[in-house]
Protein backbone atom coordinates (compact mmCIF):
# COMPACT_ATOMS: atom_id res chain seq x y z
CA UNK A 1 15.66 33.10 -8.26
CA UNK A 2 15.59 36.41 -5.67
CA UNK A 3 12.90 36.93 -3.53
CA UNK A 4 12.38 40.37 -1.69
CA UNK A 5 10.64 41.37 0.77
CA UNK A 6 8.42 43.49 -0.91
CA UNK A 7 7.41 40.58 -3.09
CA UNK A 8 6.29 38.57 -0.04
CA UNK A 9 4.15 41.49 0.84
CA UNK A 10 2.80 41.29 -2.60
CA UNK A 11 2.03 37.76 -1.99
CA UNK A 12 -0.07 38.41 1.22
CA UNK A 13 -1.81 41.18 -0.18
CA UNK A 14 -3.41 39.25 -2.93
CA UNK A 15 -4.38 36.33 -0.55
CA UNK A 16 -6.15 39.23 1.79
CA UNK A 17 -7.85 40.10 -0.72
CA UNK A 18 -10.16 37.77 -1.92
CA UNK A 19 -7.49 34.77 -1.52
CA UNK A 20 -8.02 33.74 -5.44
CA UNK A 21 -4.58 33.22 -5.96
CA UNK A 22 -3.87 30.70 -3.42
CA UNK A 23 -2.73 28.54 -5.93
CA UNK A 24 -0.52 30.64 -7.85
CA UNK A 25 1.41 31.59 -4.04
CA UNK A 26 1.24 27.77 -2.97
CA UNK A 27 3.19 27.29 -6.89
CA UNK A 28 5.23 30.02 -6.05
CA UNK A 29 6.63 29.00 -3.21
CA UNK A 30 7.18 25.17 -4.24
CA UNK A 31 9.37 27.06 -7.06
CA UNK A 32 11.18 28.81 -4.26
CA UNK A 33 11.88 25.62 -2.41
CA UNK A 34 12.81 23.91 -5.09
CA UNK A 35 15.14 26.64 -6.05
CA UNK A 36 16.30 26.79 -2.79
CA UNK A 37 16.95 22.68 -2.36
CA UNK A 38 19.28 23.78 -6.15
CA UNK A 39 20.89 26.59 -4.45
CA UNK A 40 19.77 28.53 -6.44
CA UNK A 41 17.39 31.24 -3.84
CA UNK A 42 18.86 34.42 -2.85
CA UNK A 43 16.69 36.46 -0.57
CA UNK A 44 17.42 40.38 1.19
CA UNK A 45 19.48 39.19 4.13
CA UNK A 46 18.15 41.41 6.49
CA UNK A 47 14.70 39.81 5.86
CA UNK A 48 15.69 36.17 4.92
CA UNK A 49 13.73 34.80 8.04
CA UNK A 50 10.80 36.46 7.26
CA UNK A 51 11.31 35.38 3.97
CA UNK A 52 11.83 31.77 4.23
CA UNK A 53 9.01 32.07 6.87
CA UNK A 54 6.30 33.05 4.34
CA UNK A 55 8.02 30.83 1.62
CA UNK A 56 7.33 27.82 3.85
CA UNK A 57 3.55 29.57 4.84
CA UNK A 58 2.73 30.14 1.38
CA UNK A 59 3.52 25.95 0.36
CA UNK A 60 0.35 25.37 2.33
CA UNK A 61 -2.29 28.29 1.14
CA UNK A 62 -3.92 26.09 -0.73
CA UNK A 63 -4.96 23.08 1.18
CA UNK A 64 -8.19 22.21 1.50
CA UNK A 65 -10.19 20.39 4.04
CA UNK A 66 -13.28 19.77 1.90
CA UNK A 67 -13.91 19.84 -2.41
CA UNK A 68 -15.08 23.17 -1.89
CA UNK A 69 -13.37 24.55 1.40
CA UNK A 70 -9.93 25.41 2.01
CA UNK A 71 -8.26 25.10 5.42
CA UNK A 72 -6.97 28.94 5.65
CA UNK A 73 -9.58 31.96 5.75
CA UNK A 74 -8.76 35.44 5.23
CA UNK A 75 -8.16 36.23 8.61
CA UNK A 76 -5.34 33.50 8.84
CA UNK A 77 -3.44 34.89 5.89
CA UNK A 78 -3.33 37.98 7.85
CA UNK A 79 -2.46 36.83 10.88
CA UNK A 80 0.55 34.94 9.15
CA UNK A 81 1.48 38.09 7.66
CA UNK A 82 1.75 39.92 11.16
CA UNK A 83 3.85 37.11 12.65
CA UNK A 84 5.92 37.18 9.98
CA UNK A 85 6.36 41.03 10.15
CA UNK A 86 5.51 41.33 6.42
């Protein structure tokens, strides 16, 4: 499995947009991990960090605090994505 950069800034854009696929990027990213636990994850080495980083951001997207209410909002998805430098 490689993972770009450019893919990770796929990720965040659907999650700013109306965060729908917050379960497809949490799956994503538990595919990464596991790929990565295999050896198996190659990432752009001048962006692994901000890679793994969003990787390890994205596991979470999904959580919810409440049946019907996740624990992220839109604005947290895009302030991961400006930590991250994505």
């Amino acid at each position: 499995m490689e993972i770009t950069l450019s893919e990770i800034s796929e990720k965040f854009e659907l999650l700013c947009g109306d965060g729908a696929a917050r379960e497809d990027v949490a799956t994503f990213a538990v595919r990464a991990m596991e790929a990565s636990d295999l050896g198996l994850l190659r990432m752009e080495e001048a962006h692994k960090a901000a890679i793994w980083g969003a990787i390890l951001y994205f596991s979470g997207v999904d959580l919810r605090v409440q049946p019907d209410e996740y624990l992220h909002v839109t604005a947290d998805f895009e302030d991961a994505r400006q930590r991250l430098g994505v």
